[in-house]
Structure formats: structure tokens, C-alpha cells
N, C-alpha and C. Protein backbone atom coordinates (compact mmCIF):
# COMPACT_ATOMS: atom_id res chain seq x y z
N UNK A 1 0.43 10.28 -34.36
CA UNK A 1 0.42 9.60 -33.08
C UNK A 1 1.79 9.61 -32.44
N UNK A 2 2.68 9.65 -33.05
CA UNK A 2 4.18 9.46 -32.58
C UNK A 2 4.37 10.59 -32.15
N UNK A 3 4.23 11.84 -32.66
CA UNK A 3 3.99 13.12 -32.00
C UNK A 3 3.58 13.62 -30.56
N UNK A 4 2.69 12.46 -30.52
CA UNK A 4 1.71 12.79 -29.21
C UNK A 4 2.81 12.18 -28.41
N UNK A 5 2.92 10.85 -28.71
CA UNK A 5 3.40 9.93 -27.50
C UNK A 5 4.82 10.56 -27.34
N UNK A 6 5.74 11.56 -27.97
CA UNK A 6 6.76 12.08 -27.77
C UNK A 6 6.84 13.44 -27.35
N UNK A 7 5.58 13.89 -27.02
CA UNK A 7 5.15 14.91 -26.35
C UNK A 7 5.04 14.62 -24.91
N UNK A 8 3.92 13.74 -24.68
CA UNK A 8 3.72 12.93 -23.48
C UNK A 8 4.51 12.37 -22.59
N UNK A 9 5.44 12.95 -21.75
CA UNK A 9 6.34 11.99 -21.22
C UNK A 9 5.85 10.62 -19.94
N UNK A 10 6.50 10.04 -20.04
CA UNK A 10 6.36 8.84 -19.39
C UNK A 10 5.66 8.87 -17.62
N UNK A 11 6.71 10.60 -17.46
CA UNK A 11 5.99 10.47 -15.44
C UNK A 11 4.57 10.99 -15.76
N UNK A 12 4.13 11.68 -17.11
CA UNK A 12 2.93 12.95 -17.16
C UNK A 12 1.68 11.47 -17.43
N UNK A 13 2.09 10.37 -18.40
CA UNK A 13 1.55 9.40 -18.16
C UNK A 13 0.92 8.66 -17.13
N UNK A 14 2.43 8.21 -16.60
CA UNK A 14 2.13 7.69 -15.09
C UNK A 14 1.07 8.44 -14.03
N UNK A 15 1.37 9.51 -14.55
CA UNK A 15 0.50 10.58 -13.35
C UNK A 15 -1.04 9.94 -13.77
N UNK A 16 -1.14 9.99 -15.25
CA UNK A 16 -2.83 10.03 -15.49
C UNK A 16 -3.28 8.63 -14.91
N UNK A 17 -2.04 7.74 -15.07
CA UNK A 17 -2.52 6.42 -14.79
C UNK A 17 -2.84 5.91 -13.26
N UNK A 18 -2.34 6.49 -12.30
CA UNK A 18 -2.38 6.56 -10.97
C UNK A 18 -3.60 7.52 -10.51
N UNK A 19 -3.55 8.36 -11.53
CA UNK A 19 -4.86 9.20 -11.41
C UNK A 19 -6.27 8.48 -11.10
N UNK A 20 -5.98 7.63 -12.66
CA UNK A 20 -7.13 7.13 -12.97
C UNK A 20 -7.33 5.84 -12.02
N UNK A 21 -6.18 4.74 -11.45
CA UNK A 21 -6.50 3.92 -10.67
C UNK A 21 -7.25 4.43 -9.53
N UNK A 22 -6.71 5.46 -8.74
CA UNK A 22 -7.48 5.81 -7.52
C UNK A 22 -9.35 6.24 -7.58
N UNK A 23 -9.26 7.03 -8.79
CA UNK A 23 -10.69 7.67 -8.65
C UNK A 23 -11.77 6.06 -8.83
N UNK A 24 -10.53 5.53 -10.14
CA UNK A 24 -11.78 4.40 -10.22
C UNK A 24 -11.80 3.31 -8.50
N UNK A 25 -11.09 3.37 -7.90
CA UNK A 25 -11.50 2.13 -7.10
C UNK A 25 -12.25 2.80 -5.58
N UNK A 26 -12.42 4.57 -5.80
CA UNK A 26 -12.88 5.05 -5.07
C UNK A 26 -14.45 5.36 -5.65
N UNK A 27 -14.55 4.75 -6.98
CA UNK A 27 -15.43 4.87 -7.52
C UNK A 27 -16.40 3.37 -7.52
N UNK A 28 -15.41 2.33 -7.31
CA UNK A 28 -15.82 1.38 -7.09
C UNK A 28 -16.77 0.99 -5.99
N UNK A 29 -16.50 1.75 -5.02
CA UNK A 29 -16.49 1.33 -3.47
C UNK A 29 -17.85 2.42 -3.29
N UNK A 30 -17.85 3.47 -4.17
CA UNK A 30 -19.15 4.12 -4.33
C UNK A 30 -20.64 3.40 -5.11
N UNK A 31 -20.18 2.65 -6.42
CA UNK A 31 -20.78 1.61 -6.88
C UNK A 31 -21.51 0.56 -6.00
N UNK A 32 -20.74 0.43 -5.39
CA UNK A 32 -20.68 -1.00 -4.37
C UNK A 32 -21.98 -0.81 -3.44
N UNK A 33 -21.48 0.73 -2.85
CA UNK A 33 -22.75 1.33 -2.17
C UNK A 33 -24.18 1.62 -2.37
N UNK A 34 -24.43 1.89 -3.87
CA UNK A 34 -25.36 2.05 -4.52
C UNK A 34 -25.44 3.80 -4.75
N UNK A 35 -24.14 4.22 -5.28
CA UNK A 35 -24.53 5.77 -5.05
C UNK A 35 -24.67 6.01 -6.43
N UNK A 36 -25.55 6.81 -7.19
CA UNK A 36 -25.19 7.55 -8.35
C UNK A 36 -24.31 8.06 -8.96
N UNK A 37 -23.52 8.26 -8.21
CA UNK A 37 -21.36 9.19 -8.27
C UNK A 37 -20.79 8.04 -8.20
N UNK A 38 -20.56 7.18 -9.09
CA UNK A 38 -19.35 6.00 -8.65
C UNK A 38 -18.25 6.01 -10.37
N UNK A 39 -18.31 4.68 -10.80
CA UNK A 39 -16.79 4.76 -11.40
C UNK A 39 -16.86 6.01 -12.16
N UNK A 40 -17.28 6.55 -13.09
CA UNK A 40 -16.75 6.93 -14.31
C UNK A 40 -16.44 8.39 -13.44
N UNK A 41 -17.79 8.86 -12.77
CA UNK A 41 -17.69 10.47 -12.07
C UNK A 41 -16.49 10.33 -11.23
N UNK A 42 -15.89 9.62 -10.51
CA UNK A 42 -14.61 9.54 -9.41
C UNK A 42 -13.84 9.37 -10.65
N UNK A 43 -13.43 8.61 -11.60
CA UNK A 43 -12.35 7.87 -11.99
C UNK A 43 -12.00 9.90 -12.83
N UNK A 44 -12.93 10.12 -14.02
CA UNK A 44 -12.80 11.28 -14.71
C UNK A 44 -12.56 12.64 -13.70
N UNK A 45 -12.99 12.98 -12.43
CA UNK A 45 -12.38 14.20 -11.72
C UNK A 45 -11.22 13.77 -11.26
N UNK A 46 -10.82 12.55 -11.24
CA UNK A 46 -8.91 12.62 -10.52
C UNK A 46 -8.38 12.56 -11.73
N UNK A 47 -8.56 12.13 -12.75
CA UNK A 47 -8.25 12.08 -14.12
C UNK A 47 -8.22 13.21 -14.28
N UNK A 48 -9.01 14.36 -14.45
CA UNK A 48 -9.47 16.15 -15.36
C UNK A 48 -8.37 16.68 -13.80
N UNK A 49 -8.41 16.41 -12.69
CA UNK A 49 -7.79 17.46 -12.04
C UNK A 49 -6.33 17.47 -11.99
N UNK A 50 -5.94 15.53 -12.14
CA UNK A 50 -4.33 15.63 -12.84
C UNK A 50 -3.85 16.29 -13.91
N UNK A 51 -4.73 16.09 -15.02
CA UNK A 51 -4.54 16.71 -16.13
C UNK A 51 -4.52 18.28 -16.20
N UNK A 52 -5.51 18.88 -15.17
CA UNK A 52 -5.32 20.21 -15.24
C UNK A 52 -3.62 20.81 -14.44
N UNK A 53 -3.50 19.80 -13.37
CA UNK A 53 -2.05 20.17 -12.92
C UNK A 53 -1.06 19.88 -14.03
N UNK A 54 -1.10 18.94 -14.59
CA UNK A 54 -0.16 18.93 -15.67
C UNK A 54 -0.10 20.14 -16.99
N UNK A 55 -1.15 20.05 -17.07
CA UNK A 55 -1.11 21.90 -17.91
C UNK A 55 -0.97 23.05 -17.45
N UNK A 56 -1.30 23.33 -15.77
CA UNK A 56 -0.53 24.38 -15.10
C UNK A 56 0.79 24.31 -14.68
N UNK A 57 1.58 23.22 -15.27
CA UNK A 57 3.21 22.77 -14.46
C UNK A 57 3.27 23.34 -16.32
N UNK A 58 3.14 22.65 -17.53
CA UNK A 58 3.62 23.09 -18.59
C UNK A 58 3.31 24.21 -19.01
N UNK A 59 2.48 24.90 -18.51
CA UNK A 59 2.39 26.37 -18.70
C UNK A 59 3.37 27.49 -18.21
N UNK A 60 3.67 27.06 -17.20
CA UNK A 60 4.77 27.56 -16.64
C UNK A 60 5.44 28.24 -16.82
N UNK A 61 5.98 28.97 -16.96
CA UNK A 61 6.94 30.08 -17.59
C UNK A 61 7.16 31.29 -17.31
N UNK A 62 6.78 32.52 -17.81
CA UNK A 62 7.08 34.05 -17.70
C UNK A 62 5.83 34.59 -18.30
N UNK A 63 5.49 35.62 -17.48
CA UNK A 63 4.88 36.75 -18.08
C UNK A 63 5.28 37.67 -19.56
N UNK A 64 4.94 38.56 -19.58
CA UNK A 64 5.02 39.43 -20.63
C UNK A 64 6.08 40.59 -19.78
N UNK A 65 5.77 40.70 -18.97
CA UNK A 65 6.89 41.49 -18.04
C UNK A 65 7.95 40.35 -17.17
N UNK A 66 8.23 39.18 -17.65
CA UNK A 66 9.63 38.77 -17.22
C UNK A 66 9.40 37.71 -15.60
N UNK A 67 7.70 38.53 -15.13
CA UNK A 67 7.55 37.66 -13.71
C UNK A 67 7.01 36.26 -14.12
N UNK A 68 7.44 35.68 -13.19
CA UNK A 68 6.74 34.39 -13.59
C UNK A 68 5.81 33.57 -13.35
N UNK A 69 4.96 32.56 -14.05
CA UNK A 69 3.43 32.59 -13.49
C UNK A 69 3.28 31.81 -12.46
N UNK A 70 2.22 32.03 -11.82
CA UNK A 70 1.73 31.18 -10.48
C UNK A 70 1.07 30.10 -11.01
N UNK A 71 2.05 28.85 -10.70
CA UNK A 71 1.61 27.36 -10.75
C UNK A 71 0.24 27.02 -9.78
N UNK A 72 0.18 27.89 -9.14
CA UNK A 72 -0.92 27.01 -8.13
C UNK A 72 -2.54 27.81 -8.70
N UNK A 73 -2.25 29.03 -9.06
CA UNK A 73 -3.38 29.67 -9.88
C UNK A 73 -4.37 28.40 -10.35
N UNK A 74 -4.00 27.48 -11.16
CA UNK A 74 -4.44 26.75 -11.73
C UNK A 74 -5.64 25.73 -10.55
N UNK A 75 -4.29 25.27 -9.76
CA UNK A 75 -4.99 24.28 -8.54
C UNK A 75 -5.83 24.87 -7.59
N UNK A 76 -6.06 26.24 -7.93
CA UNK A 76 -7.01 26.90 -6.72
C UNK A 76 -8.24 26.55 -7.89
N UNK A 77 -8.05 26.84 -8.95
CA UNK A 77 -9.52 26.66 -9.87
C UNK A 77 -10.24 25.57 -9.94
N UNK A 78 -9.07 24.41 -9.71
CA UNK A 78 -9.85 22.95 -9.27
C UNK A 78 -10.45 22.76 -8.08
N UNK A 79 -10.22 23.20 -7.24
CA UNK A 79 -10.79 23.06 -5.68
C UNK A 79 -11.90 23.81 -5.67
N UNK A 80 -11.68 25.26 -6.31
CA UNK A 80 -13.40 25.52 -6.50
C UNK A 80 -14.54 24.92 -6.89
N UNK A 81 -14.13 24.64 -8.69
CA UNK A 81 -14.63 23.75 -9.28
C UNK A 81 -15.74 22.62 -9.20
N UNK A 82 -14.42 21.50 -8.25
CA UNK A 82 -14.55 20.50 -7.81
C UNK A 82 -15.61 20.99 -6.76
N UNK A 83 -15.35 21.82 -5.66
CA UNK A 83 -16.67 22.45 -4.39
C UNK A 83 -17.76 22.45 -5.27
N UNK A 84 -17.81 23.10 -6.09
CA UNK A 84 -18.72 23.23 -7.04
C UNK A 84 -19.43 22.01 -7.17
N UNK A 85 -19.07 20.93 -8.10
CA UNK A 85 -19.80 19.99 -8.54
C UNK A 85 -20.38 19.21 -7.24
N UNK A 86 -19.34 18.99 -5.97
CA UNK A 86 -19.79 18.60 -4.54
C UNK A 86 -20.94 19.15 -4.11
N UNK A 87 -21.26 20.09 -4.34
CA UNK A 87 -22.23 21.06 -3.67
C UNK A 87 -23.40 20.52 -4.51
N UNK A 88 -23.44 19.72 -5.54
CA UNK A 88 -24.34 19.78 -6.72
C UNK A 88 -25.17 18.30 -6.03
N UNK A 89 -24.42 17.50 -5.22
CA UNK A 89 -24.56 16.17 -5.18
C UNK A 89 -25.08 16.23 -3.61
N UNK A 90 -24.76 17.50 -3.01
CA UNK A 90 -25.77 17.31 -1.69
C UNK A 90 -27.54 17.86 -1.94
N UNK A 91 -27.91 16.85 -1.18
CA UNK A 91 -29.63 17.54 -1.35
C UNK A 91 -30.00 17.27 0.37
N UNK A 92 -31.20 18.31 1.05
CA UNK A 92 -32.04 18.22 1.84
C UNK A 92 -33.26 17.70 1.60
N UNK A 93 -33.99 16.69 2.65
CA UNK A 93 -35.13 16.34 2.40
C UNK A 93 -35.92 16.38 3.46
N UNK A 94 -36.83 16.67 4.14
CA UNK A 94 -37.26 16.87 5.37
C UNK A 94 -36.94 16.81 6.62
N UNK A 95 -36.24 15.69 6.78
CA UNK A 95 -35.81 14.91 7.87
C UNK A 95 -34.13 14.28 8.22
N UNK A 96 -33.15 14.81 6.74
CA UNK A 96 -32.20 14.29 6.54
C UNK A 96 -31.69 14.58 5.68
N UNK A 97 -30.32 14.64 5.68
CA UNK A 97 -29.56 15.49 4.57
C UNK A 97 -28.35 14.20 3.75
N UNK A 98 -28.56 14.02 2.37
CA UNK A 98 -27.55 13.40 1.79
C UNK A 98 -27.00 13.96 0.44
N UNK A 99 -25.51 12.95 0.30
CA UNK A 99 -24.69 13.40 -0.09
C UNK A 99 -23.60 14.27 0.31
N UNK A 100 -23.53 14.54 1.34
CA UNK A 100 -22.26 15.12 2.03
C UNK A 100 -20.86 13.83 1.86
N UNK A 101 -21.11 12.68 2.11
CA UNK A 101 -20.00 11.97 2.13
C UNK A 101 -19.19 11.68 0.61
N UNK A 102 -20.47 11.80 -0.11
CA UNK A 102 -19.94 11.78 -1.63
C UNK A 102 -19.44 13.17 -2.12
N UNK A 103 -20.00 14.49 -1.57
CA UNK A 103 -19.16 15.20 -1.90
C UNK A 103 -17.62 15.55 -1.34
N UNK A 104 -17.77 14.93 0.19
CA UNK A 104 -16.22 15.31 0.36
C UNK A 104 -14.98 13.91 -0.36
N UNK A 105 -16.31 12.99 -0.34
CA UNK A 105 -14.83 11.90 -1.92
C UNK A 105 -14.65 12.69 -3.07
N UNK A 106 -15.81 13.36 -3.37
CA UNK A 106 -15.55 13.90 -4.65
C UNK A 106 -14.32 15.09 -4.80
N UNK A 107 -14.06 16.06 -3.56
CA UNK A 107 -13.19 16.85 -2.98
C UNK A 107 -11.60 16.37 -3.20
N UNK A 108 -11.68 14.96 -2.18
CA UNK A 108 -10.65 14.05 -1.63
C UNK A 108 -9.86 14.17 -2.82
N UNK A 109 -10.89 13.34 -3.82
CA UNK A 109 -10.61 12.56 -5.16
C UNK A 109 -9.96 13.38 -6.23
N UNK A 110 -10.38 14.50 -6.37
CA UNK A 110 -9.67 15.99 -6.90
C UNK A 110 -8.15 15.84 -6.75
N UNK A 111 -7.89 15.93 -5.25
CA UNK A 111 -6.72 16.44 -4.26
C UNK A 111 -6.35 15.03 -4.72
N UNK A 112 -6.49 14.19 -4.68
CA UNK A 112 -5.54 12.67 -5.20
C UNK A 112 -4.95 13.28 -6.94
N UNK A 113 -6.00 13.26 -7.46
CA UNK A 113 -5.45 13.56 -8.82
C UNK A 113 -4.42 14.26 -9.44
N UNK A 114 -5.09 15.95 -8.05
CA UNK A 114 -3.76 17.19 -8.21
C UNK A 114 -2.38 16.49 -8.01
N UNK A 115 -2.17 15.36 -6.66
CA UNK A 115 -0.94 15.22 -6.37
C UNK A 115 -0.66 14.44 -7.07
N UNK A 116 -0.80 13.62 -7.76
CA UNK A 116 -0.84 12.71 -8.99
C UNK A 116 0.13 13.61 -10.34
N UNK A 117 -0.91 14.57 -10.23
CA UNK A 117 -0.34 15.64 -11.65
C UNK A 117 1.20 16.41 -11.02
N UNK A 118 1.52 16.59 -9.90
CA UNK A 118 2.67 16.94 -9.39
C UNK A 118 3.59 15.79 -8.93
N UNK A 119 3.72 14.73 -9.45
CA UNK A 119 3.97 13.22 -9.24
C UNK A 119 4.42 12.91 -7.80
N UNK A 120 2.95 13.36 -6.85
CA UNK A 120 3.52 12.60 -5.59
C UNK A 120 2.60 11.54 -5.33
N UNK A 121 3.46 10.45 -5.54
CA UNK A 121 2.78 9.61 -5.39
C UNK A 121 2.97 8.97 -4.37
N UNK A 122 3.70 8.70 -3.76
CA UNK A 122 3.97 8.21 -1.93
C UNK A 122 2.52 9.33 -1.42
N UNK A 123 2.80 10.68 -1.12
CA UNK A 123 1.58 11.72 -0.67
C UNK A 123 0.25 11.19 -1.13
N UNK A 124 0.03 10.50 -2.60
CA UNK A 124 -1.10 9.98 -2.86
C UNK A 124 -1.45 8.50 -2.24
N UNK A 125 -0.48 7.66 -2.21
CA UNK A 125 -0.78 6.09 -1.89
C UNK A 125 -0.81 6.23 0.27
N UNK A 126 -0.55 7.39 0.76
CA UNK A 126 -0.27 7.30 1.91
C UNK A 126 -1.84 8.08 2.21
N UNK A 127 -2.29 9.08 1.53
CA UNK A 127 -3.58 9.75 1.65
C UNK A 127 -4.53 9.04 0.99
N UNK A 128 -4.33 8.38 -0.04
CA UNK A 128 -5.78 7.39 -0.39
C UNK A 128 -5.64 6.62 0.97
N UNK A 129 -5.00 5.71 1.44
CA UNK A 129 -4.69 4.41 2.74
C UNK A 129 -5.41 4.92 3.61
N UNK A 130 -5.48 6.68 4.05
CA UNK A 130 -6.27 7.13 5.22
C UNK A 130 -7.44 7.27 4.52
N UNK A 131 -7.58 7.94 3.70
CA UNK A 131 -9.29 8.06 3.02
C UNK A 131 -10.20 6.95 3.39
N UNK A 132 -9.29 5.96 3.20
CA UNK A 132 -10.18 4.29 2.74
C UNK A 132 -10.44 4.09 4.18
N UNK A 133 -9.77 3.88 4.70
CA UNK A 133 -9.94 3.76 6.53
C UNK A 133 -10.81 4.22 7.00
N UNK A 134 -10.77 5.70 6.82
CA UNK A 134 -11.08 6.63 7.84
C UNK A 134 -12.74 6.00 7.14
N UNK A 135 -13.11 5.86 5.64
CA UNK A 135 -14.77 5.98 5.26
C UNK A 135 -14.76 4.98 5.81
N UNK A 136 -14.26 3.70 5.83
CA UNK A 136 -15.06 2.48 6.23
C UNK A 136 -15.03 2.07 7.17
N UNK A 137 -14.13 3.12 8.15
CA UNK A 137 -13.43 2.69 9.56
C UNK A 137 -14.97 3.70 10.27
N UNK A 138 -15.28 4.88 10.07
CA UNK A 138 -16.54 5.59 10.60
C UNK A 138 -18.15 4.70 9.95
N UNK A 139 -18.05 3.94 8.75
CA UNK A 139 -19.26 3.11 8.14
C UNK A 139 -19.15 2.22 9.38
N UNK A 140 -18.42 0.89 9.69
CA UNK A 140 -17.91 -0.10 10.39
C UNK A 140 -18.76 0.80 12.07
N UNK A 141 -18.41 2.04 12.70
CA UNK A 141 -18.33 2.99 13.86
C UNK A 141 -20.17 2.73 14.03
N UNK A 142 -20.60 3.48 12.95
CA UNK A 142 -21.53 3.46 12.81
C UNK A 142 -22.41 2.15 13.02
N UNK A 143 -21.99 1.16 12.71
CA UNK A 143 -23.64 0.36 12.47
C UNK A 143 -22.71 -0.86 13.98
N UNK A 144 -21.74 -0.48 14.23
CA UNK A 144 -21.75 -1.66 15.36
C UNK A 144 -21.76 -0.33 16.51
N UNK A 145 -21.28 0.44 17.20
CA UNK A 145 -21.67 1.40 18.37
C UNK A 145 -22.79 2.00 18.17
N UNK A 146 -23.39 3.01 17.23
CA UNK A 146 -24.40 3.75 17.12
C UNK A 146 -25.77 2.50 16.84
N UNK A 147 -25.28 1.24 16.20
CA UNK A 147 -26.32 0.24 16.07
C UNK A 147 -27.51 0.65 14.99
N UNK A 148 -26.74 1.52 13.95
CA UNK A 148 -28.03 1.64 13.11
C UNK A 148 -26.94 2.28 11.54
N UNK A 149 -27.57 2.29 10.59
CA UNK A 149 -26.68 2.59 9.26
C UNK A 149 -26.73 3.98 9.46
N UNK A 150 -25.50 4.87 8.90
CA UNK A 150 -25.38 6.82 9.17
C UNK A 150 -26.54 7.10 8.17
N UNK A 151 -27.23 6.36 6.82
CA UNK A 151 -28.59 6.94 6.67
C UNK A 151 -29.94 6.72 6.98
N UNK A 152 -29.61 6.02 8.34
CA UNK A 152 -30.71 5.99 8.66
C UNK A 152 -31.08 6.69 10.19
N UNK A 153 -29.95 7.29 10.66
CA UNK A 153 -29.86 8.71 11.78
C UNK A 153 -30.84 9.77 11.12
N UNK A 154 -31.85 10.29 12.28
CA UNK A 154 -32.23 11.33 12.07
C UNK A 154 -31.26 12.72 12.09
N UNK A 155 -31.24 13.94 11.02
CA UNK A 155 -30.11 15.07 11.05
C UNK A 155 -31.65 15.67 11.95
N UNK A 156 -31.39 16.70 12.79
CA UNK A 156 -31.57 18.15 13.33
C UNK A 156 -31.96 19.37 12.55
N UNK A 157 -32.20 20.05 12.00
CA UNK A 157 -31.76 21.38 11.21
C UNK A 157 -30.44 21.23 10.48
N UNK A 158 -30.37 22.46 9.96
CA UNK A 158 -29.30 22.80 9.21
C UNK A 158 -28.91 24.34 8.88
């Protein structure tokens, strides 16, 4: 164990721990809603996508020919990924399409984690502050101007 924790440095910590506060209270607020995607699925992708930046920053190094590797290689694989599992959580149903809002938290929530794993954390506490706004500031838009909840708008095609 002493091994580990002297492996582990203190900011690579901090990172997971800021990681993990954001996904969970963006996970909370999904809970709250009644969505299927709330703590553990938010809290574990800002968690797995810090962690993956932190193993593409310690990987770091040189090729076999002397060039050296592309740090972001890594963070393009999370954004796919992550599209990936988003894409998993939208469904069509006759008349209306959900899960789009949970997949672009699920997106968001990624991109919190990555900057987390590159320890920006001002970039993270200043981009969660708009996230939070902007969802509850368009929820709030919704049911007092439009006068009705966004799932209960009829969608058009697709």
C-alpha cells in the first residue's frame, strides 16, 4: 500500500477527487430528475476519463525512434468513447425523442474529468458553474415561457 500511495501523487489524487465531486453532484441533479444515468454513471465517467488523462500525461515520453508521443491521442479516445455510450442513452419513440440532454451531460461530464486529469481546475469549477445554469436556467425557460415541461413538447421528425 505504501507503494501505491508513493506512486500516486497528491495533484493526480486531487484530480480524481474533483473528478469524482463533479460527476457525482451532476449525477445528483440527474437522480433528482428521475433519470436512469444519475450518481454512480456521471460520478464513474468523470472519474475513468480523469484517470485515462492521467495515464496519457504518464505515458508520455518517446517513441522507439526518439519522437515523442501525442498526449492528446489518448483524449480523442475518450470523446469518442464517451459519444459512444451518449448515443446509447438516446432512444426515439413515435412522437418524441429522449435522452439527448443526458447524453450531452454525459459528454460535458467526460470533458470535466479530462480537465480534472490535466489539473485545471479553475477551467473545471468555471465550466461546471455554466453547465449548471445553462441546464436549469433552459428547465426554469421552459416551463415558465413555453408553459409546459421540455418532455412534454411534441419533437417533428428527425
Amino acid at each position: 500500500m505504501d507503494i501505491f500511495l508513493a506512486y500516486l501523487s497528491s495533484i493526480e489524487a486531487q484530480s480524481l477527487y474533483f473528478a469524482a465531486l463533479f460527476g457525482i453532484i451532476i449525477g445528483v441533479e440527474r437522480e433528482i430528475s428521475g433519470k436512469d444515468a444519475s450518481i454512480r454513471t456521471f460520478s464513474l465517467i468523470s472519474i475513468g476519463s480523469c484517470l485515462f488523462t492521467i495515464i496519457s500525461i504518464k505515458a508520455g515520453g518517446s517513441t522507439v525512434t526518439g519522437d515523442p508521443y501525442d498526449l492528446t491521442r489518448i483524449s480523442a479516445q475518450i470523446v469518442s468513447g464517451v459519444g459512444f455510450l451518449g448515443g446509447g442513452v438516446i432512444f426515439k419513440t413515435s412522437d418524441r425523442i429522449e435522452g439527448i440532454t443526458t447524453a450531452a451531460l454525459i459528454w460535458l461530464t467526460a470533458a470535466l474529468g479530462m480537465a480534472c486529469g490535466f489539473g485545471q481546475y479553475l477551467l473545471v469549477t468555471v465550466s461546471f458553474g455554466i453547465i449548471i445554469c445553462v441546464h436549469l436556467f433552459s428547465r426554469a425557460l421552459h416551463l415558465t415561457v413555453f408553459r409546459s415541461h421540455p418532455k412534454r413538447r411534441r419533437h417533428r421528425g428527425v
